[in-house]
N, C-alpha and C. Protein backbone atom coordinates (compact mmCIF):
# COMPACT_ATOMS: atom_id res chain seq x y z
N UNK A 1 0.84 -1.18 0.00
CA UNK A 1 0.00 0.00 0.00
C UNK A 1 0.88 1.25 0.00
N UNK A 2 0.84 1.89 -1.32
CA UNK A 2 1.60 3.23 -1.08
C UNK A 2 0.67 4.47 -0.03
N UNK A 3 1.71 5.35 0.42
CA UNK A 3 1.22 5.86 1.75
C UNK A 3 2.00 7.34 0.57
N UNK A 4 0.79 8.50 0.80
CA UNK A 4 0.64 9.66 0.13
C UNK A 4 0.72 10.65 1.37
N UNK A 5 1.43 11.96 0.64
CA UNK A 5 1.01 13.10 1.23
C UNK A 5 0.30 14.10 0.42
N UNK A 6 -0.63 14.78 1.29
CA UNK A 6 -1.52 15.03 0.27
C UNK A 6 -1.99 16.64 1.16
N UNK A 7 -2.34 17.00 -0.48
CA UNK A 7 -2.53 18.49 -0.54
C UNK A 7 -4.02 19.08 -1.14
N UNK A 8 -4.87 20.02 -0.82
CA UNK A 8 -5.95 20.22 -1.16
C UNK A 8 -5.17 21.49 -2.34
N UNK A 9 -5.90 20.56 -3.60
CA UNK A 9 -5.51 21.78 -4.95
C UNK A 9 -6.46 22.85 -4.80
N UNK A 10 -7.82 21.97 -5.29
CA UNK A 10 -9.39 23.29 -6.11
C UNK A 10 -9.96 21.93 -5.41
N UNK A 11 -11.35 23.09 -5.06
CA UNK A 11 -12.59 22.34 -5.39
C UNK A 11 -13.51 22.42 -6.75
N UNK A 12 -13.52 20.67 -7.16
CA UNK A 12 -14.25 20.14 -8.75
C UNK A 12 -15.42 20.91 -8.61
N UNK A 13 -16.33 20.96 -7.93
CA UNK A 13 -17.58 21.88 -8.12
C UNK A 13 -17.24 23.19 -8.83
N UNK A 14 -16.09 24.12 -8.11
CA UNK A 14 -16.11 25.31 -7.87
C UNK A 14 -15.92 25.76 -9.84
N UNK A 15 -14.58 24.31 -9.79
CA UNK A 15 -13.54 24.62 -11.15
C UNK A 15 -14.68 24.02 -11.85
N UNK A 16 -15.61 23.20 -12.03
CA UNK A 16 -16.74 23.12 -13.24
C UNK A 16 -17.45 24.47 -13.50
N UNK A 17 -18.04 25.05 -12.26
CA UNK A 17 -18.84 26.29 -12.53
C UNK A 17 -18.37 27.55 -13.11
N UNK A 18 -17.02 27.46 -13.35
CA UNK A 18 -16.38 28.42 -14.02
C UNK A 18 -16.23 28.23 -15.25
N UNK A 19 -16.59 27.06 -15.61
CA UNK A 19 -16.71 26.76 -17.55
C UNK A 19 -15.44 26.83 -17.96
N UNK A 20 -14.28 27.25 -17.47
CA UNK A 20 -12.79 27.16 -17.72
C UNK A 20 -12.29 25.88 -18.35
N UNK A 21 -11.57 25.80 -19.54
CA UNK A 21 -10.70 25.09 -20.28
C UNK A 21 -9.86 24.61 -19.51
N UNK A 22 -9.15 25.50 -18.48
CA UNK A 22 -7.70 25.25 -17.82
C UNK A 22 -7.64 26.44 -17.07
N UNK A 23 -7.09 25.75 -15.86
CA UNK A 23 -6.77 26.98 -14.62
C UNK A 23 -5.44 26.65 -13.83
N UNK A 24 -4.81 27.83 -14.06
CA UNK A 24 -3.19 27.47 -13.26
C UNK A 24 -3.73 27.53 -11.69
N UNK A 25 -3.33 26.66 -11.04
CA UNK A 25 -3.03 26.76 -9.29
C UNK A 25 -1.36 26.90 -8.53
N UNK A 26 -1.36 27.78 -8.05
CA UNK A 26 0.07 28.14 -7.36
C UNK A 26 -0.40 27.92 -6.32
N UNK A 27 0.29 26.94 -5.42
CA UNK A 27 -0.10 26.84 -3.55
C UNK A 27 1.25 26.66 -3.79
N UNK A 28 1.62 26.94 -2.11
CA UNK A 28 2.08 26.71 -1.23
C UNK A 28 2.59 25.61 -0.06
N UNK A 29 3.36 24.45 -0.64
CA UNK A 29 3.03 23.11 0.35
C UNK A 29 4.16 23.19 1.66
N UNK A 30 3.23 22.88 2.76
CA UNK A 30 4.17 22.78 3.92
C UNK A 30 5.13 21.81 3.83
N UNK A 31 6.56 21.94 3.79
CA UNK A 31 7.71 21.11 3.77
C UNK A 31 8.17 20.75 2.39
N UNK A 32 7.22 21.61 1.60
CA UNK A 32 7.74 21.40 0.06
C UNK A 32 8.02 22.27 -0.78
N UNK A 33 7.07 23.46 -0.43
CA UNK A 33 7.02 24.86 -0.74
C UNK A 33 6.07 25.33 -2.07
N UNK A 34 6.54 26.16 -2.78
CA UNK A 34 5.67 26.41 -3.71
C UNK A 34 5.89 25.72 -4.87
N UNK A 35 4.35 24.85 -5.55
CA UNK A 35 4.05 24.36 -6.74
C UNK A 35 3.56 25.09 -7.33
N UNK A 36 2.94 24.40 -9.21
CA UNK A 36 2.04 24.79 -10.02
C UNK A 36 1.27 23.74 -10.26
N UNK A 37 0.00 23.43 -10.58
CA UNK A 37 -0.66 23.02 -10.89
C UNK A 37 -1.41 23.54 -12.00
N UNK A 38 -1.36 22.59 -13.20
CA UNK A 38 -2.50 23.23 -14.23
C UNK A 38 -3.64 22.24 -14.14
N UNK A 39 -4.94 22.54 -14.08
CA UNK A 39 -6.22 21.71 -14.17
C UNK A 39 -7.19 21.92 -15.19
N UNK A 40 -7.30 20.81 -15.87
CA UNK A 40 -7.72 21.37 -17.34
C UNK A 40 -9.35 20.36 -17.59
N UNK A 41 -10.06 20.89 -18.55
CA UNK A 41 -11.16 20.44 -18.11
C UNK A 41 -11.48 19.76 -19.64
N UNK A 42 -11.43 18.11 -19.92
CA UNK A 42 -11.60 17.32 -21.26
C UNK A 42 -12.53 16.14 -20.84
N UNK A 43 -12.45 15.34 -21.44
CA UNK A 43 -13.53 14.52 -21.15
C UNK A 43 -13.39 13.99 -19.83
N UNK A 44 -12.62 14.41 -19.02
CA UNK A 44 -11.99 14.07 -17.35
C UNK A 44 -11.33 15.34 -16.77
N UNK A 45 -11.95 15.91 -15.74
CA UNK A 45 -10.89 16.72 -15.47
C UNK A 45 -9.41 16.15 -14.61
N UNK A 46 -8.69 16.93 -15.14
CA UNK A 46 -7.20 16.37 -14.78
C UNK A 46 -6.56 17.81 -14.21
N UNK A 47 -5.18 16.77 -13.86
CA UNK A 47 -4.41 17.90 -12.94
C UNK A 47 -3.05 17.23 -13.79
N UNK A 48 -1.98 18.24 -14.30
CA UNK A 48 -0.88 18.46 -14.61
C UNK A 48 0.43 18.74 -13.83
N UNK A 49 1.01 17.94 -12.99
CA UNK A 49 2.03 18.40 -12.16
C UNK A 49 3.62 17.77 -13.09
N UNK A 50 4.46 18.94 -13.14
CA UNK A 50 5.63 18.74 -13.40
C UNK A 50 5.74 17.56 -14.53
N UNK A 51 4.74 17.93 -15.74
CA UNK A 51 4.21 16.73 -16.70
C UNK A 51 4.26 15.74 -16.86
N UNK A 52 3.51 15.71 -14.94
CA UNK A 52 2.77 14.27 -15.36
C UNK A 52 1.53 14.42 -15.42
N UNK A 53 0.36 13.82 -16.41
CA UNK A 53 -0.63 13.90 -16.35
C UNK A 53 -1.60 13.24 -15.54
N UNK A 54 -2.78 13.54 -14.62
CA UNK A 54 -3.43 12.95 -13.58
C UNK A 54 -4.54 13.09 -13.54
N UNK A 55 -5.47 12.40 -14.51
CA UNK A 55 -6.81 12.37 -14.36
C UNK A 55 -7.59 12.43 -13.49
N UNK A 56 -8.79 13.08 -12.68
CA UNK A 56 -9.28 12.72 -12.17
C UNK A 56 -10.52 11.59 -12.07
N UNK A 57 -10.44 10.28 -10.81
CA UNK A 57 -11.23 9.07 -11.25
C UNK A 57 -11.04 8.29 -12.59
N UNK A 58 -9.76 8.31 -13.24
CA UNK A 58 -9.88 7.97 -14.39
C UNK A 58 -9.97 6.01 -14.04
N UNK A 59 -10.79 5.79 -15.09
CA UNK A 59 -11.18 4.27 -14.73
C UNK A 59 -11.89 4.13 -12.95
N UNK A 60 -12.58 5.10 -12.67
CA UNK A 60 -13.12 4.78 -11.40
C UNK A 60 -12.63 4.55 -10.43
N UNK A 61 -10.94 4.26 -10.41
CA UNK A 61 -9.95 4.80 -9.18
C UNK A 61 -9.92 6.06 -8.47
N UNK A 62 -10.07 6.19 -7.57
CA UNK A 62 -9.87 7.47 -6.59
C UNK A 62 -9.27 6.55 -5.04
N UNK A 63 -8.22 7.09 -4.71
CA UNK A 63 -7.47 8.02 -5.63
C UNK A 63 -6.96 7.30 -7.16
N UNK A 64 -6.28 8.14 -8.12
CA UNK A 64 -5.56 7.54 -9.52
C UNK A 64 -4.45 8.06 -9.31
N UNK A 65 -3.21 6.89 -8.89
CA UNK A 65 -2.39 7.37 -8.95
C UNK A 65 -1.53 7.07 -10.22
N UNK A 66 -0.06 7.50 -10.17
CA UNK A 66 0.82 7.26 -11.40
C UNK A 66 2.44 8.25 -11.63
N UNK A 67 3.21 7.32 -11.58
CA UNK A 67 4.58 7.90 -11.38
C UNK A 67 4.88 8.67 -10.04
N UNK A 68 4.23 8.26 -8.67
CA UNK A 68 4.92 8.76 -7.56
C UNK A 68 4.01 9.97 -7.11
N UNK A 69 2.87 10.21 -7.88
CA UNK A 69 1.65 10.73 -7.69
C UNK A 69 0.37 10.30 -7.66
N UNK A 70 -0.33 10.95 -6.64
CA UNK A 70 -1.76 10.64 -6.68
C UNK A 70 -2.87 11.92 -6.79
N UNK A 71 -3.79 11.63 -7.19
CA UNK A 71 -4.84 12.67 -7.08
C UNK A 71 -6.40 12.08 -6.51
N UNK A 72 -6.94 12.23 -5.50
CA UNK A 72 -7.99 12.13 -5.14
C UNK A 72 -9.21 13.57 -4.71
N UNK A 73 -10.38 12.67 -5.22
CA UNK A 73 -11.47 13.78 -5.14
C UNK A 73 -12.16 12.96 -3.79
N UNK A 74 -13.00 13.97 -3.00
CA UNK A 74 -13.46 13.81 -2.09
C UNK A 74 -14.95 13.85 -2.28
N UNK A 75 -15.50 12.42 -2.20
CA UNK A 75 -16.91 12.24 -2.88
C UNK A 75 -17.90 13.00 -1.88
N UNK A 76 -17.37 13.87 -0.43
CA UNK A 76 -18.29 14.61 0.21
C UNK A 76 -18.49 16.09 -0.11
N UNK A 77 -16.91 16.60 -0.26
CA UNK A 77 -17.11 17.75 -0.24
C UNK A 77 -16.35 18.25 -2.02
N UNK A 78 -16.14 16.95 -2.68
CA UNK A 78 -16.05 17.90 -4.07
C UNK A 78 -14.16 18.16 -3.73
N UNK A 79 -13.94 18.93 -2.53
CA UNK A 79 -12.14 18.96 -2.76
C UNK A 79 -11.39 18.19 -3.36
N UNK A 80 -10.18 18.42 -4.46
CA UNK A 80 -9.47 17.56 -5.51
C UNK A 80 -8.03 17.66 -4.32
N UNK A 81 -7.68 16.73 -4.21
CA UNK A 81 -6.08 16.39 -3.37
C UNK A 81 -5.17 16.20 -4.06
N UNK A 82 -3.70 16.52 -4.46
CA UNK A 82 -2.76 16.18 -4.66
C UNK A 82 -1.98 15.08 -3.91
N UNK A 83 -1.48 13.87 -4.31
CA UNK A 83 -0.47 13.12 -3.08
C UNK A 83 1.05 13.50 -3.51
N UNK A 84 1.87 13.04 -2.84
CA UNK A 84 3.07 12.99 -3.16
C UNK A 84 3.59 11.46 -2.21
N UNK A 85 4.04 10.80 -3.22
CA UNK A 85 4.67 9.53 -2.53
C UNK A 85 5.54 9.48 -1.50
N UNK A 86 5.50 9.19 -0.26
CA UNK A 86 6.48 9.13 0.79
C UNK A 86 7.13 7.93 0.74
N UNK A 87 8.45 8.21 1.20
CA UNK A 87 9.76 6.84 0.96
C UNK A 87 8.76 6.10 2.03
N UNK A 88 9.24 4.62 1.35
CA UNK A 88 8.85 3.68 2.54
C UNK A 88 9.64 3.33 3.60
N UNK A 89 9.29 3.24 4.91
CA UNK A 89 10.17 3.45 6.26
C UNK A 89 10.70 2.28 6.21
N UNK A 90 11.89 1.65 6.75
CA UNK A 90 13.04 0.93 7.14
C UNK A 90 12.87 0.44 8.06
């Protein structure tokens, strides 16, 4: 079981109601510092980190991860998460 750290990008509600193609996100991660995120809106919305591409739910996984990333949506409140893979402990 990979073990994630994880970051709140956008909320999917918010970024649908804006009808937006694509929206850059700049946060701030504690112990990591500042990212970009692009979230783009195609037949899935996805998230773009450091090009890798990250569908959201793609194939009905949540989270979907891939290459040392994950992305999960939160089926209560709509918030989209970033993970970042943590080394496995010794």
């Amino acid at each position: 079981m990979n073990i994630y750290k994880w970051f709140k990008i956008f909320n999917y509600d918010e970024f649908q109601a804006l009808g937006l193609v694509s929206r850059t996100y700049t946060k701030e991660l504690v112990d990591i510092g500042i990212k970009t995120f692009l979230v783009t809106q195609g037949n899935l919305v996805s998230i773009t980190y450091e090009g890798v591409f990250l569908p959201i739910e793609l194939n009905d996984k949540n989270p979907f991860e891939f290459e040392g990333f994950a992305v999960y949506r939160d089926p209560e409140s709509s918030d989209v998460y970033f993970g970042f893979l943590q080394p496995e402990e010794t």
